[in-house]
N, C-alpha and C. Protein backbone atom coordinates (compact mmCIF):
# COMPACT_ATOMS: atom_id res chain seq x y z
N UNK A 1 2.63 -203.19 -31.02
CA UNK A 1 1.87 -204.28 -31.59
C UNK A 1 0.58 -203.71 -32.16
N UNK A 2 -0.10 -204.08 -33.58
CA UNK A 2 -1.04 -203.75 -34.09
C UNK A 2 -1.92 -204.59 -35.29
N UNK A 3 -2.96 -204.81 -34.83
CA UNK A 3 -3.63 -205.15 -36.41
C UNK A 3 -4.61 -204.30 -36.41
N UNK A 4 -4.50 -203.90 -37.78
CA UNK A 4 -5.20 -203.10 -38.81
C UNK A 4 -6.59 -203.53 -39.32
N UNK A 5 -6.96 -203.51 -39.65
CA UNK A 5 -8.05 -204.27 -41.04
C UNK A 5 -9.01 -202.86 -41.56
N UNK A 6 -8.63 -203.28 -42.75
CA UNK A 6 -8.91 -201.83 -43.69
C UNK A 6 -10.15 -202.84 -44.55
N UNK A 7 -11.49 -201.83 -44.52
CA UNK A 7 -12.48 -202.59 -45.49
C UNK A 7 -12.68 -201.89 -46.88
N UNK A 8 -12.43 -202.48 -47.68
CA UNK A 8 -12.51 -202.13 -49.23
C UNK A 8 -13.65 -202.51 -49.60
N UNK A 9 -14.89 -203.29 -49.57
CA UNK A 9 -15.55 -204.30 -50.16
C UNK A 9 -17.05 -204.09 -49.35
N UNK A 10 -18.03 -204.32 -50.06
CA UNK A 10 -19.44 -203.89 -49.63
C UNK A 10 -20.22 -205.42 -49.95
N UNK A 11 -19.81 -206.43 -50.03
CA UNK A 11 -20.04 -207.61 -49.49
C UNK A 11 -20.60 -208.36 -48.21
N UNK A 12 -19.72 -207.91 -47.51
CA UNK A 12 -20.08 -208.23 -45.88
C UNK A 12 -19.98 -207.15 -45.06
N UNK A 13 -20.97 -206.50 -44.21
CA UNK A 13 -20.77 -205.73 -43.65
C UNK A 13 -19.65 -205.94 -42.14
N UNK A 14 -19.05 -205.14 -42.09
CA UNK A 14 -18.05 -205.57 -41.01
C UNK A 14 -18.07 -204.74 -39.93
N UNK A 15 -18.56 -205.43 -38.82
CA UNK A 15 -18.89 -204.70 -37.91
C UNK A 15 -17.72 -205.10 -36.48
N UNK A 16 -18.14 -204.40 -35.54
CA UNK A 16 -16.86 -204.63 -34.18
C UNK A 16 -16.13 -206.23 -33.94
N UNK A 17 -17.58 -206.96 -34.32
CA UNK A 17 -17.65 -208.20 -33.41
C UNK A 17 -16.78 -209.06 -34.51
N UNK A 18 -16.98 -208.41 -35.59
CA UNK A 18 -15.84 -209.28 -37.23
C UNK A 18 -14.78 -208.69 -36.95
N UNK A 19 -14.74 -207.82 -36.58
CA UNK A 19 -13.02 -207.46 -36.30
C UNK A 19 -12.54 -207.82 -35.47
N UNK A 20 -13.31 -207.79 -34.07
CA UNK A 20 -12.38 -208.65 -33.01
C UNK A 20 -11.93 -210.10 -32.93
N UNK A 21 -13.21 -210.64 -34.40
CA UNK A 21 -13.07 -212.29 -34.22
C UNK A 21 -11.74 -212.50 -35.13
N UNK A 22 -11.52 -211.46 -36.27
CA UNK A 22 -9.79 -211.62 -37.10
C UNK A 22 -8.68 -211.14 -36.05
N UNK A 23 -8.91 -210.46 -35.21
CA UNK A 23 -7.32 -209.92 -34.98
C UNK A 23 -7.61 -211.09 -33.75
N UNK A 24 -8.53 -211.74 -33.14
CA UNK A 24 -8.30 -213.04 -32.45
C UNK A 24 -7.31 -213.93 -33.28
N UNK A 25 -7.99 -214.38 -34.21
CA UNK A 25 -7.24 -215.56 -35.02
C UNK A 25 -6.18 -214.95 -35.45
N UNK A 26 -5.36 -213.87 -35.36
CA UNK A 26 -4.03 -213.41 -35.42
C UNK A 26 -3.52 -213.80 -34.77
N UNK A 27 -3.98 -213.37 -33.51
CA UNK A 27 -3.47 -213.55 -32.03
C UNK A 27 -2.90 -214.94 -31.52
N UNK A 28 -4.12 -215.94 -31.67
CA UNK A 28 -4.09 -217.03 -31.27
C UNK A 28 -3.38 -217.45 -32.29
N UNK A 29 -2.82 -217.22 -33.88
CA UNK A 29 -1.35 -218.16 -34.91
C UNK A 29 -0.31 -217.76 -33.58
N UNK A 30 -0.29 -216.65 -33.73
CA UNK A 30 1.12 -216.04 -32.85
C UNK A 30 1.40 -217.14 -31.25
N UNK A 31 -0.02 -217.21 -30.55
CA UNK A 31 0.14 -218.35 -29.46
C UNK A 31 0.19 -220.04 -30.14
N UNK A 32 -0.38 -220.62 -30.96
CA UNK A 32 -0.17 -221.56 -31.27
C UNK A 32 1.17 -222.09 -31.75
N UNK A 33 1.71 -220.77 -32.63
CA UNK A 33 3.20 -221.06 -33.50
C UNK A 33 4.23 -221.16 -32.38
N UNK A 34 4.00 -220.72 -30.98
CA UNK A 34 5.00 -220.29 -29.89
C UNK A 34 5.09 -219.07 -30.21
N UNK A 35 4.99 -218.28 -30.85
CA UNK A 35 5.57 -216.40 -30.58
C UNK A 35 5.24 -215.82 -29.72
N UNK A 36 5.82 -215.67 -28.80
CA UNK A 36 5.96 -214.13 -28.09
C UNK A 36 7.05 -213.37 -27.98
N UNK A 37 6.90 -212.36 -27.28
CA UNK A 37 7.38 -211.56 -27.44
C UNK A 37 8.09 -210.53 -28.91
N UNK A 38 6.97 -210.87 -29.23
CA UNK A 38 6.93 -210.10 -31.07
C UNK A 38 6.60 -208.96 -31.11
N UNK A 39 7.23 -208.18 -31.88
CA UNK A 39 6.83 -206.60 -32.05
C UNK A 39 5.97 -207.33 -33.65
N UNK A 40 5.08 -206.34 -33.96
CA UNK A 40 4.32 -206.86 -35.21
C UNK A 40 3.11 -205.61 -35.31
N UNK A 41 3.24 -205.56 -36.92
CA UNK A 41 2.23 -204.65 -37.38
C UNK A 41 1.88 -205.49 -38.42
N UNK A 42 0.38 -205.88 -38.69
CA UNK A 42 -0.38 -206.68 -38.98
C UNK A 42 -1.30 -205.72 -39.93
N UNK A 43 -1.93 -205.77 -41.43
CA UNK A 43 -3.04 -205.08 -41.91
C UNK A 43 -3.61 -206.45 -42.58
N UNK A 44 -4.44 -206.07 -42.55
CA UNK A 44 -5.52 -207.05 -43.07
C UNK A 44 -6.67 -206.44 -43.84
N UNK A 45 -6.75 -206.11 -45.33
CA UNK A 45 -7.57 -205.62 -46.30
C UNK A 45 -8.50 -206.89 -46.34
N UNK A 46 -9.98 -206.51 -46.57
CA UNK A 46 -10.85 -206.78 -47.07
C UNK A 46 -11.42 -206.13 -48.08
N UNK A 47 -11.28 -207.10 -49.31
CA UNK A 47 -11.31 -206.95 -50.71
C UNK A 47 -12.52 -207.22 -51.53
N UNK A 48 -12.93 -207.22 -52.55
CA UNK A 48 -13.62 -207.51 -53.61
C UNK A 48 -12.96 -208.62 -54.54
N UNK A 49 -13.60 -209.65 -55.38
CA UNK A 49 -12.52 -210.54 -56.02
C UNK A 49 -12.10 -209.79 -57.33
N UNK A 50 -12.30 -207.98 -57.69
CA UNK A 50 -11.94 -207.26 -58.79
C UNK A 50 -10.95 -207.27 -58.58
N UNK A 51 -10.71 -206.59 -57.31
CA UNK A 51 -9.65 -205.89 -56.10
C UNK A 51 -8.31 -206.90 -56.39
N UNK A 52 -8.68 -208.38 -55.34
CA UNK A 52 -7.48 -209.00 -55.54
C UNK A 52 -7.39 -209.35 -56.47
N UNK A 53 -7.78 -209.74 -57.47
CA UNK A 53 -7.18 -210.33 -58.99
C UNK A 53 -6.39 -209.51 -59.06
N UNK A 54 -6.38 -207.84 -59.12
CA UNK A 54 -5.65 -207.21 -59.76
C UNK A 54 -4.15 -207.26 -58.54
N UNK A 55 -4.39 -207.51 -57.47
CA UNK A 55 -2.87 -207.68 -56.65
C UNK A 55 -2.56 -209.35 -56.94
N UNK A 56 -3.28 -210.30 -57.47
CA UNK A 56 -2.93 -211.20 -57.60
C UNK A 56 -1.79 -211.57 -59.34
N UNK A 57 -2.12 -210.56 -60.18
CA UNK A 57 -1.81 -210.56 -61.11
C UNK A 57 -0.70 -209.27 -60.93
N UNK A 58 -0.71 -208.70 -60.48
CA UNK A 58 0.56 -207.51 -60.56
C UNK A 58 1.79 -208.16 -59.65
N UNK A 59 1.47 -208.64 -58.43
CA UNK A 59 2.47 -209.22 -57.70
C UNK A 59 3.03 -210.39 -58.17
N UNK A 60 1.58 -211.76 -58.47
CA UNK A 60 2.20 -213.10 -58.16
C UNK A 60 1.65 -213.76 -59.89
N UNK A 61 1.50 -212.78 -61.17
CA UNK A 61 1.15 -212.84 -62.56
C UNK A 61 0.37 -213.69 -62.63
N UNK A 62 -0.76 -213.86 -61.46
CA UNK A 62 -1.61 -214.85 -61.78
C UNK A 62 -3.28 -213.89 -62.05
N UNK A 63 -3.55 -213.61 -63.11
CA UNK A 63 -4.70 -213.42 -64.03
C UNK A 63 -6.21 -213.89 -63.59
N UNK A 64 -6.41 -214.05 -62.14
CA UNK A 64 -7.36 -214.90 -61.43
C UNK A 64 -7.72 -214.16 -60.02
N UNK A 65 -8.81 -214.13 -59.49
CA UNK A 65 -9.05 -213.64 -58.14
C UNK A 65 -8.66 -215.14 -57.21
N UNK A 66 -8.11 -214.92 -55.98
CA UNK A 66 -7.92 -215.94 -55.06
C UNK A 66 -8.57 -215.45 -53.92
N UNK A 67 -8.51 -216.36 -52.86
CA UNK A 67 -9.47 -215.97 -51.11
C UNK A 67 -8.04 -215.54 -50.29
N UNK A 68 -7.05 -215.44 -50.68
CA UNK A 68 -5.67 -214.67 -49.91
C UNK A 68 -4.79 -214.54 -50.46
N UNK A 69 -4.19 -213.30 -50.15
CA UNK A 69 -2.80 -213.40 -50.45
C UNK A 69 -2.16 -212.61 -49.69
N UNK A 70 -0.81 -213.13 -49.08
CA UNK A 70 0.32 -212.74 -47.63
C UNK A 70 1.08 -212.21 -47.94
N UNK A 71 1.36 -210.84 -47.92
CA UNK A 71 3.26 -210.03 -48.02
C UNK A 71 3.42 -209.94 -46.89
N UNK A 72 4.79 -210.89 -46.63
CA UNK A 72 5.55 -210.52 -45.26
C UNK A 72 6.42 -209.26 -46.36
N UNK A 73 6.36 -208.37 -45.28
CA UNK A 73 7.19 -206.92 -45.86
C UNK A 73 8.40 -206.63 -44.73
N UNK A 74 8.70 -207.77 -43.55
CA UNK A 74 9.45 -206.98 -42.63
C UNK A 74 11.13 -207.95 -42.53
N UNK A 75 11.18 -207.75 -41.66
CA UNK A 75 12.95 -208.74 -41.61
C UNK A 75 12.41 -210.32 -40.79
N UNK A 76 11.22 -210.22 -40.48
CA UNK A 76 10.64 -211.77 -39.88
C UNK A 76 11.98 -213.10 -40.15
N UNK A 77 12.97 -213.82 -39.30
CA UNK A 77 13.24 -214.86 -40.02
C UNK A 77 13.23 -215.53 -38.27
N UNK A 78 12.71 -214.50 -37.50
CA UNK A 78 13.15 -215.57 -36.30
C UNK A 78 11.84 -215.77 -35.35
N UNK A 79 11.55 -216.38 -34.12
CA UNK A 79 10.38 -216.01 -33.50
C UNK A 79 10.20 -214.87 -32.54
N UNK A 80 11.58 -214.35 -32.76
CA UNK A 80 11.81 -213.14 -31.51
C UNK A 80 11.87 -211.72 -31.91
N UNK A 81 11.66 -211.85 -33.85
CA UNK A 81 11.44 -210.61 -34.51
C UNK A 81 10.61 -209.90 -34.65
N UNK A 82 10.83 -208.33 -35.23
CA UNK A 82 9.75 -207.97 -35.99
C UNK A 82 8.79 -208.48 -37.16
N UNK A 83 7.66 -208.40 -36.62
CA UNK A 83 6.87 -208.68 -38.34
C UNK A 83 6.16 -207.78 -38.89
N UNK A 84 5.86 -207.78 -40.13
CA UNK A 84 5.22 -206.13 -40.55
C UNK A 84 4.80 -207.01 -41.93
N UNK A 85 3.18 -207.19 -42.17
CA UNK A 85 2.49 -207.66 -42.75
C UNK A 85 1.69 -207.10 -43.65
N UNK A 86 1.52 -207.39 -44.98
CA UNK A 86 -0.25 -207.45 -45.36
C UNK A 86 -0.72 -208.55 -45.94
N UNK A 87 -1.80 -208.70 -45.40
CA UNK A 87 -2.97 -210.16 -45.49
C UNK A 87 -3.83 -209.24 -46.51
N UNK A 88 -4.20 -209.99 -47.68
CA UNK A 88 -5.24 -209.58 -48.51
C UNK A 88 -6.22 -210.56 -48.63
N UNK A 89 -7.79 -210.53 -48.19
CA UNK A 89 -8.69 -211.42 -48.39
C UNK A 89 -9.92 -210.89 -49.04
N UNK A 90 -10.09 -211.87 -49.78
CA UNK A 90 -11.57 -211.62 -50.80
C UNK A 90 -12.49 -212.30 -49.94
N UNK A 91 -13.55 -211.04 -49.72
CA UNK A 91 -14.75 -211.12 -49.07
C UNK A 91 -15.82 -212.32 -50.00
N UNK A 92 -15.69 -211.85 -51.28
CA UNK A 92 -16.27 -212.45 -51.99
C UNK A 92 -16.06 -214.43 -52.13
N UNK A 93 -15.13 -214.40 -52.22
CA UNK A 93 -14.35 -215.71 -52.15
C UNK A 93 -14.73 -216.65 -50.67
N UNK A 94 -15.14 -215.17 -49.35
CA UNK A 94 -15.99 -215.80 -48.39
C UNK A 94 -17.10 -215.91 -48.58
N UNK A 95 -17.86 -215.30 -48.88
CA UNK A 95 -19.17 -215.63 -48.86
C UNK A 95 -19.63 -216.87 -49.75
N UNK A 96 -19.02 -216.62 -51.08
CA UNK A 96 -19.47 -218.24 -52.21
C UNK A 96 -18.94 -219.07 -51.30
N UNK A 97 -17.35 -219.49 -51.06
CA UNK A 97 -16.71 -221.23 -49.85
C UNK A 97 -17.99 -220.88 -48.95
N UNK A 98 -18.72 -219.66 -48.13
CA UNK A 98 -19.87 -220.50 -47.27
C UNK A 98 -20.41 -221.35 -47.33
N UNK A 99 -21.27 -220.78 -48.73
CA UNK A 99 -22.35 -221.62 -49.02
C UNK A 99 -22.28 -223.12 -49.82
N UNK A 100 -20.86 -223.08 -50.49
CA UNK A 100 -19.87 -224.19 -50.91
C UNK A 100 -19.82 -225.40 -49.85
N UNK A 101 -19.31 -224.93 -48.65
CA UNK A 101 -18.62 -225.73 -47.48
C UNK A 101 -19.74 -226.17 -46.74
N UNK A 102 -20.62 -224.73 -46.74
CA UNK A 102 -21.52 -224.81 -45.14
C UNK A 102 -21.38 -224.16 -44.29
N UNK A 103 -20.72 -223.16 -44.49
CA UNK A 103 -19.95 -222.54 -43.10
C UNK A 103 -20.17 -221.34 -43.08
N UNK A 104 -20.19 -219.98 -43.00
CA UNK A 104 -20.69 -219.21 -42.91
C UNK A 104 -18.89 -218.12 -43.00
N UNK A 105 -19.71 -216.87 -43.51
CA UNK A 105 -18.49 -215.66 -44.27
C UNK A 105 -17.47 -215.65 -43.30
N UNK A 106 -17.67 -214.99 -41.74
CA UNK A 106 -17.09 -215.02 -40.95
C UNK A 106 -15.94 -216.61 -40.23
N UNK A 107 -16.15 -217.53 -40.71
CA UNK A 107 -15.95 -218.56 -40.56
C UNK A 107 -14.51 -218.31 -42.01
N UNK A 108 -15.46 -218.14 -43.18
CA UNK A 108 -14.01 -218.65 -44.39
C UNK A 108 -13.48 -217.38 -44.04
N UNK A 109 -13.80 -216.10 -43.84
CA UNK A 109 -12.61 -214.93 -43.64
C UNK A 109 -11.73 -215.35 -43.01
N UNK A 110 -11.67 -215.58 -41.65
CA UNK A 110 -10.83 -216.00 -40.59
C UNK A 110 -10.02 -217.49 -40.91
N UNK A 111 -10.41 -218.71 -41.89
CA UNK A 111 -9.97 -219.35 -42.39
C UNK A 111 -8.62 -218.70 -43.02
N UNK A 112 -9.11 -217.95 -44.07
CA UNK A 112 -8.14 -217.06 -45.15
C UNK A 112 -7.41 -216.43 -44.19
N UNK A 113 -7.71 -215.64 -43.11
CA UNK A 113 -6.48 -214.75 -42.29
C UNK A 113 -5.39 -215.65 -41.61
N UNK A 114 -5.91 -216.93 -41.10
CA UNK A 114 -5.17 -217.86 -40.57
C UNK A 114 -3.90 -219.12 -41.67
N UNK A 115 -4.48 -218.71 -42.52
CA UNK A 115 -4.12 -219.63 -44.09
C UNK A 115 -2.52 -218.34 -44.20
N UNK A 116 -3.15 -217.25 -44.29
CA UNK A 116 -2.34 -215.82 -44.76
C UNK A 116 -1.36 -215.74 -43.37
N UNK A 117 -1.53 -215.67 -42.15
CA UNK A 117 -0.52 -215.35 -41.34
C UNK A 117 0.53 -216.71 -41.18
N UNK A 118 0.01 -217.88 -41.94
CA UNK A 118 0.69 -219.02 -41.58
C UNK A 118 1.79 -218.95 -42.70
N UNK A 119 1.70 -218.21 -44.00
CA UNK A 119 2.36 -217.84 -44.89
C UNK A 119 3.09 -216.94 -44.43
N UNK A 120 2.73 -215.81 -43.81
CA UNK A 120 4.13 -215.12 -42.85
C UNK A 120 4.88 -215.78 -42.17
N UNK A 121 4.28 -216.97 -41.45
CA UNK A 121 5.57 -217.57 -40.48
C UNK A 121 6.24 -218.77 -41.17
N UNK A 122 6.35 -218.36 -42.24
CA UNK A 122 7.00 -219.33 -43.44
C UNK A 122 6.49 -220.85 -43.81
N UNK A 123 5.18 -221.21 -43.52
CA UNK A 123 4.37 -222.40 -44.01
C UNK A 123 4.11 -221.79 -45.55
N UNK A 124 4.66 -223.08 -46.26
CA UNK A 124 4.12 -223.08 -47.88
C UNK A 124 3.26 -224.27 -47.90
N UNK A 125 2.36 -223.79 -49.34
CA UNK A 125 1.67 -225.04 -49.58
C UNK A 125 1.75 -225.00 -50.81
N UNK A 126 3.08 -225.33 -51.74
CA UNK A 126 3.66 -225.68 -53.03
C UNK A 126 3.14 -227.44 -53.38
N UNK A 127 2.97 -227.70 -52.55
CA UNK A 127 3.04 -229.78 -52.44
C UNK A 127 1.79 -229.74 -52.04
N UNK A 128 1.17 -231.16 -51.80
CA UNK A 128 -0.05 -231.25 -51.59
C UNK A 128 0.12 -231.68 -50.16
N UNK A 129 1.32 -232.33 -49.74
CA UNK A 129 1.58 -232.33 -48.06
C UNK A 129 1.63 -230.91 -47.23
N UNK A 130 2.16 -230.35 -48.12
CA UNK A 130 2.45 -228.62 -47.32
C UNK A 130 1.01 -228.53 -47.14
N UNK A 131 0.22 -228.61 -48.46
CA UNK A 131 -0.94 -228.14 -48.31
C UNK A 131 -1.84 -228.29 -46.54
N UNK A 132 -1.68 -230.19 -47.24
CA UNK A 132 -2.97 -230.36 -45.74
C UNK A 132 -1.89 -230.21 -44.46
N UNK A 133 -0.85 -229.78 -44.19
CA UNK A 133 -0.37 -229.21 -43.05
C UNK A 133 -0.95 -227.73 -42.58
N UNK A 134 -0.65 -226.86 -43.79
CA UNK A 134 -1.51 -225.60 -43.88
C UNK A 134 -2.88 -225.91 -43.53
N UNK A 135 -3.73 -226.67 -43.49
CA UNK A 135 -5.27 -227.08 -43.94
C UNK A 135 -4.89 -227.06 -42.37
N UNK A 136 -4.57 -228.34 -41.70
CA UNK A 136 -4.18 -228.76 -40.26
C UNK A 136 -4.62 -227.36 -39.34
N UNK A 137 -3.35 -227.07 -40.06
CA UNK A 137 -2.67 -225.53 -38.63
C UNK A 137 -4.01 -224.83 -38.86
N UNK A 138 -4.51 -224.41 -39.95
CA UNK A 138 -5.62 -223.52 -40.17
C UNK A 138 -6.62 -223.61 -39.26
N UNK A 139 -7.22 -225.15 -39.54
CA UNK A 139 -8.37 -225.55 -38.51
C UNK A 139 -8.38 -225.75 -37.23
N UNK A 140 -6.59 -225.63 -36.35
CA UNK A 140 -6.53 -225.57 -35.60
C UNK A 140 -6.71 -224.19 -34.28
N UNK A 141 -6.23 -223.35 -35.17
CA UNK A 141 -6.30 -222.13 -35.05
C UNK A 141 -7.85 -221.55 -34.79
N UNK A 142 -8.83 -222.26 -35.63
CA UNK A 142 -10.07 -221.72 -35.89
C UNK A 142 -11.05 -222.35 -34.70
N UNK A 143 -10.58 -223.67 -34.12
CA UNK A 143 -11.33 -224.67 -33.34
C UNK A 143 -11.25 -223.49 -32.36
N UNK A 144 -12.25 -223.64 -31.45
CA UNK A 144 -13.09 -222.80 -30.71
C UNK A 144 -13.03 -221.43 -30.67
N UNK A 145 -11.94 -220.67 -31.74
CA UNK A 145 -12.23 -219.44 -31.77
C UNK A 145 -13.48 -218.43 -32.09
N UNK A 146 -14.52 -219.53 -32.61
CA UNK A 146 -15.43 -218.56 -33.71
C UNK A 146 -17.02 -219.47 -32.91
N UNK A 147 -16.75 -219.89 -31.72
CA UNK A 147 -17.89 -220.58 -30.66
C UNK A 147 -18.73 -219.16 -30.15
């Protein structure tokens, strides 16, 4: 079992206490969704919005920076599988939703990681119902993790 988080981006400085608060909100999708007993390798890039535009446009031809984007890369179809991930999040995309929302970087990162691993365990938000289900699970995930 592993999460990664690789920093690309000179935005937010990322220190111990930001990393332990993302691979929490990993942790706790995996307890909320029911998973255990999962083998799983997890990376989680922190980006620039240069950065992802350009994986947003090579992968998913969209010409735009976004605040995530999820490759499940492994055979994931059950809760008793392997998963083998990458989460891509724009730092940048956290810091502006802060000051947007109110909420602070560390707050929308972990939003975006929880948004991104919910896309590994096959939640879409194509519809605007998928959406606020995604929205749901997200904030659920986040409630007292970040106290």
């Amino acid at each position: 079992m592993s999460i990664v988080i690789k920093n690309f981006q000179k935005k937010i400085q990322i220190n111990s206490e930001i990393k332990r608060k993302i691979k929490s909100c990993v942790l706790k999708t995996f307890s909320l969704e029911g998973i255990r007993n999962t083998d799983f390798e997890i990376t989680i890039c922190l980006l620039n919005n240069r950065q992802i535009r350009e994986f947003n446009l090579m992968y998913l031809a969209k010409d735009s920076p976004t605040d995530v984007i999820a490759f499940n890369l492994g055979p994931y179809k059950s809760k008793t599988k392997n998963i083998l991930a990458d989460i891509l999040v724009s730092t940048d995309a956290a810091f502006s939703n802060a000051k947007i929302f109110n909420t602070t970087p560390l707050y929308e990162l972990c939003l975006y990681v929880a948004h991104g691993m919910l896309h590994i365990l096959g939640y879409d938000d194509k519809t605007i119902q998928q959406g606020k289900v995604m929205e749901e699970r997200s904030r659920c995930i986040l409630r007292d993790l970040l106290k």
